[in-house]
C-alpha atoms as a PDB file:
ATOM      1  CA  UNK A   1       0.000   0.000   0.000  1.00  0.00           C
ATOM      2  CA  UNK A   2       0.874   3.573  -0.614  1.00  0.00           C
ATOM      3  CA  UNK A   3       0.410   6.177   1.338  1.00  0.00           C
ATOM      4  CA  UNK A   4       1.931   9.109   0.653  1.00  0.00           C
ATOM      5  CA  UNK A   5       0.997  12.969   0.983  1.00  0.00           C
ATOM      6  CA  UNK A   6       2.520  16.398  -0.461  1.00  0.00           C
ATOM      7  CA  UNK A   7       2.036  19.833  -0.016  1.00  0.00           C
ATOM      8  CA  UNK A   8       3.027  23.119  -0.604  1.00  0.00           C
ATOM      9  CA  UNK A   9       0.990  25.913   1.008  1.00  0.00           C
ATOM     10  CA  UNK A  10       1.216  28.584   4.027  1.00  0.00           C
ATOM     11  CA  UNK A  11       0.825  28.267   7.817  1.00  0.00           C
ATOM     12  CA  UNK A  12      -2.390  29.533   9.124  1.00  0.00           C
ATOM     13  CA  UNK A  13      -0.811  29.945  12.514  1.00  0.00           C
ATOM     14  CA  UNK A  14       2.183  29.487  14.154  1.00  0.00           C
ATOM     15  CA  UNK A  15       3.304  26.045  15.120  1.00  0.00           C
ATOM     16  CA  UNK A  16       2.106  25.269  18.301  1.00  0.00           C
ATOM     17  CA  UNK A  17       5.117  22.968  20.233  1.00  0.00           C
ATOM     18  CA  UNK A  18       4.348  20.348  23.043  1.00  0.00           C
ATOM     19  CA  UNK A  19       5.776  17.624  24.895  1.00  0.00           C
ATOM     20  CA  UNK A  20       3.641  13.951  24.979  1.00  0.00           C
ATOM     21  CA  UNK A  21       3.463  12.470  28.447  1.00  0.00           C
ATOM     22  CA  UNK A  22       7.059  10.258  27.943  1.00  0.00           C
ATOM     23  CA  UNK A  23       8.412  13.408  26.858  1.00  0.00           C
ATOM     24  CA  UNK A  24       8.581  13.584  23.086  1.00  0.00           C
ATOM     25  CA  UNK A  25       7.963  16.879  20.897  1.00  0.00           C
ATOM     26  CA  UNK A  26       5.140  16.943  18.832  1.00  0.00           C
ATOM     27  CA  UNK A  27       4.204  20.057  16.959  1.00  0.00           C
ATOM     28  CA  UNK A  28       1.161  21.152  15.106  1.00  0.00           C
ATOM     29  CA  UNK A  29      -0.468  23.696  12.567  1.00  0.00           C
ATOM     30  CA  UNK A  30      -2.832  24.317   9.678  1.00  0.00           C
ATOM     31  CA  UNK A  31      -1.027  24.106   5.984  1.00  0.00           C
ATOM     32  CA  UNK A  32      -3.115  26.244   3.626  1.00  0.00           C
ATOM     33  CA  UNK A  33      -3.221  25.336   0.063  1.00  0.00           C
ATOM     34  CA  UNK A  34      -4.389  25.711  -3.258  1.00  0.00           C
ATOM     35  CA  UNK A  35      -7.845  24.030  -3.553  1.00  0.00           C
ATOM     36  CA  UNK A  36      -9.989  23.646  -6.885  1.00  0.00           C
ATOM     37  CA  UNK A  37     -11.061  26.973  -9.296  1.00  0.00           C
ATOM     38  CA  UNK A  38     -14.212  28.081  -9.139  1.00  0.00           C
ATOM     39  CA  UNK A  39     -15.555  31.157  -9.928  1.00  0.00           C
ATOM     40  CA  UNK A  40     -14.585  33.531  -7.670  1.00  0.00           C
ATOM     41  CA  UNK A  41     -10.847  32.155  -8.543  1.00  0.00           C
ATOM     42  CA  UNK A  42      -9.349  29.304  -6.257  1.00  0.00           C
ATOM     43  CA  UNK A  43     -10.623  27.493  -3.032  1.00  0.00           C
ATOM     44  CA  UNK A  44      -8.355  27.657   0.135  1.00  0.00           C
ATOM     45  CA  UNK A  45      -7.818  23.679   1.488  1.00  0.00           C
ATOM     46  CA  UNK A  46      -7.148  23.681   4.700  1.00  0.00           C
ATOM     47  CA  UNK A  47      -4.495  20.465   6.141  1.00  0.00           C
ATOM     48  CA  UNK A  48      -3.959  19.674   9.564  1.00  0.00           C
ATOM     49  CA  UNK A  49      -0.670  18.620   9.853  1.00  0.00           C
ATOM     50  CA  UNK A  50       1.694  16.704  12.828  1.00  0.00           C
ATOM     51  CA  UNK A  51       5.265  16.779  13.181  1.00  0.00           C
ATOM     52  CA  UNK A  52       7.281  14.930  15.556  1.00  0.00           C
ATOM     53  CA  UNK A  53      11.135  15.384  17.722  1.00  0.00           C
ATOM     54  CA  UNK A  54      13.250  17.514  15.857  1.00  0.00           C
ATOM     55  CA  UNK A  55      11.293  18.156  13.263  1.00  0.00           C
ATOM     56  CA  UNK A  56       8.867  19.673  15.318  1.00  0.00           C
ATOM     57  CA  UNK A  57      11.641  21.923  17.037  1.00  0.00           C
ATOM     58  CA  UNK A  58      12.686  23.074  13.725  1.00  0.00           C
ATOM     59  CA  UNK A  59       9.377  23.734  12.669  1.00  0.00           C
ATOM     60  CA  UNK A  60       8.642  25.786  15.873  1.00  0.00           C
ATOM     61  CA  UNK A  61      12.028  27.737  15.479  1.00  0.00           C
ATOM     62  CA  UNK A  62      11.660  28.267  11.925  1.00  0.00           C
ATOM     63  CA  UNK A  63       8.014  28.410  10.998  1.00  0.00           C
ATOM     64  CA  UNK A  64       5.488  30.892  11.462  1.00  0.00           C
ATOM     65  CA  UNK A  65       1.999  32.344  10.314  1.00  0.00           C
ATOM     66  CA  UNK A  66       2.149  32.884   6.916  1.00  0.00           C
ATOM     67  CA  UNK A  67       5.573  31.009   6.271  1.00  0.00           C
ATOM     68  CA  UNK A  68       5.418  29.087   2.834  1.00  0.00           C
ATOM     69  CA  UNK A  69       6.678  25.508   3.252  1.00  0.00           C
ATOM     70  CA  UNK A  70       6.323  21.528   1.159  1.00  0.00           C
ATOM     71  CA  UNK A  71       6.054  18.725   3.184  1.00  0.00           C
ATOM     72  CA  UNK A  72       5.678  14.738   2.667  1.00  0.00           C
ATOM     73  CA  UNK A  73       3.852  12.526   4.835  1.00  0.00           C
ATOM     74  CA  UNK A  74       1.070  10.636   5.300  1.00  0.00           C
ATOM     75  CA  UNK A  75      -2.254  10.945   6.224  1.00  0.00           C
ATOM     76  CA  UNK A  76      -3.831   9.661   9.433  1.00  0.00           C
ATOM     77  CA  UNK A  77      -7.516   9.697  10.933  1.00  0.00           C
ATOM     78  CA  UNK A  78      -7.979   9.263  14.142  1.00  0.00           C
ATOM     79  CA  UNK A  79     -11.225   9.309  16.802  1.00  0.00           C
ATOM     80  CA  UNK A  80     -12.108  10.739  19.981  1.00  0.00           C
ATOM     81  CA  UNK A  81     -14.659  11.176  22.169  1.00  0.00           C
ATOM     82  CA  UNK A  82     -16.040  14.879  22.631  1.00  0.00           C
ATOM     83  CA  UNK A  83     -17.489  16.101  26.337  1.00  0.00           C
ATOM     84  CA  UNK A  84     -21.153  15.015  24.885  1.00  0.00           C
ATOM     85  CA  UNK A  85     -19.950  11.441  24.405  1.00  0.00           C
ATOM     86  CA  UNK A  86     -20.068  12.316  20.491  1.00  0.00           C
ATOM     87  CA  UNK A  87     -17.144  10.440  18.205  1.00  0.00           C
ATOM     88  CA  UNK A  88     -15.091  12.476  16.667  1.00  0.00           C
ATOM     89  CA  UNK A  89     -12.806  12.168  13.899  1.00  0.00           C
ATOM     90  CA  UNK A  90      -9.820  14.254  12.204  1.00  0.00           C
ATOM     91  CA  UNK A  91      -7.904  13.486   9.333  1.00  0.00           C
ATOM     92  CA  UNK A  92      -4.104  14.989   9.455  1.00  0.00           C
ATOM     93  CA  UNK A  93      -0.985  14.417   7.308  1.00  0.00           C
ATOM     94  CA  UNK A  94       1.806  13.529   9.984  1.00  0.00           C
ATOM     95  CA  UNK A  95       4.721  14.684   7.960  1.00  0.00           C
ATOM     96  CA  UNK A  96       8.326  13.475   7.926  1.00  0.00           C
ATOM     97  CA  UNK A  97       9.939  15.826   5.636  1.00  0.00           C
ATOM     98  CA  UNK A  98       9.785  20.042   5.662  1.00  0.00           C
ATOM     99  CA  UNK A  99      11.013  22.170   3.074  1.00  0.00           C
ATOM    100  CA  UNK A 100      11.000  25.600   4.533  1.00  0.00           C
ATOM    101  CA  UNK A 101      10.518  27.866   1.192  1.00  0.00           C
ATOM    102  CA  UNK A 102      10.531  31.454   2.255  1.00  0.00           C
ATOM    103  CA  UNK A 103      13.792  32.976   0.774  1.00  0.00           C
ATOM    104  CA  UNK A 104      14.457  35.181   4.004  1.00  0.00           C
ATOM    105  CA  UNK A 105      15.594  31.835   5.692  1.00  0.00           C
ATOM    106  CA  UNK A 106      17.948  30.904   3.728  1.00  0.00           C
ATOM    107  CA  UNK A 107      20.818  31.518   5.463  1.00  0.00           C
ATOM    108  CA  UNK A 108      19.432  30.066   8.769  1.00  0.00           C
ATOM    109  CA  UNK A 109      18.128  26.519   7.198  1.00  0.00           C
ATOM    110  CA  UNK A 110      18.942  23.778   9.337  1.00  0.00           C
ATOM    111  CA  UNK A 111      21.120  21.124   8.267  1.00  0.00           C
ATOM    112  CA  UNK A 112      18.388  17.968   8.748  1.00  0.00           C
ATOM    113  CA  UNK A 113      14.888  18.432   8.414  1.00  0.00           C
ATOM    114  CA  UNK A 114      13.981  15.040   7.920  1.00  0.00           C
ATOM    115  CA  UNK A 115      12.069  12.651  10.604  1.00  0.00           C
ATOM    116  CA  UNK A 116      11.038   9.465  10.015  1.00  0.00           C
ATOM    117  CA  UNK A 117       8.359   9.021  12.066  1.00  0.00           C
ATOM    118  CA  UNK A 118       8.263   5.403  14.527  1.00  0.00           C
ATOM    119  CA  UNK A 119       5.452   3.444  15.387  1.00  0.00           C
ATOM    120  CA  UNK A 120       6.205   4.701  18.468  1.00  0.00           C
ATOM    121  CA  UNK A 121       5.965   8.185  17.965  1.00  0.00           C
ATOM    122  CA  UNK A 122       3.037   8.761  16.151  1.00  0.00           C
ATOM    123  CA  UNK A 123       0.307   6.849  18.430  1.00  0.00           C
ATOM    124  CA  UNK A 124      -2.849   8.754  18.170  1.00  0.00           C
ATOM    125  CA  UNK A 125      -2.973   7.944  22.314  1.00  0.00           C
ATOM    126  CA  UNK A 126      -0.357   9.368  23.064  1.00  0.00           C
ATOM    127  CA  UNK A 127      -1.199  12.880  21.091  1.00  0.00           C
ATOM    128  CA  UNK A 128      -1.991  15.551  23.895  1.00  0.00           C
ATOM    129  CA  UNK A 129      -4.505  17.724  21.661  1.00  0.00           C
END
């Protein structure tokens, strides 16, 4: 099976940083893209996206609203219960690879952006949002 997702859009807010409960960094934030034309021009898409260790510090240090970025992942639903009782799902790409794009950062890049995420590290449990 394939699963594979790519991107290239704008952060709709910073990248909000946290630790899980065994300590690892997980990061989050919404990836605006290009959607479909229609006739007022083109549709916004909004992706949730999840990145992990130190990706997710880089991200944090280097990415904020606005910032234009490409990432690779894959995508991931998972299910919650809301304070009605009500399930909930959300679909997110949990990326392993950033690109940061805007040209101002150039010269502050970091040498490895790329995370592999583990089977350990991406357990929907163990997400604290």
């Amino acid at each position: 099976m394939l699963n594979k997702f790519c991107a290239i859009g704008n952060l709709g807010q910073d990248v909000e940083l946290r630790s899980t409960s065994n300590g690892k960094k997980v990061g989050s934030f919404s990836l605006a893209v290009q959607g479909a034309k229609n006739d007022k021009g083109y549709a916004t898409e909004w992706i949730n996206c999840v990145v992990w260790e130190t990706l997710a510090e880089n991200c944090a240090k280097y990415l904020h609203k606005g910032s234009k970025c490409y990432l690779e992942g894959r995508l991931q639903t998972r299910s919650w219960d809301d304070k009605q009782g009500q399930k909930r799902y959300t679909t997110e790409c949990v990326a392993y690879d950033v690109k940061f794009l805007d040209p101002k950062l150039d010269a502050h890049k970091p040498e490895v952006q790329h995370n592999e995420p583990t089977q350990q590290t991406d357990q929907a449990a163990d997400i604290p949002f």
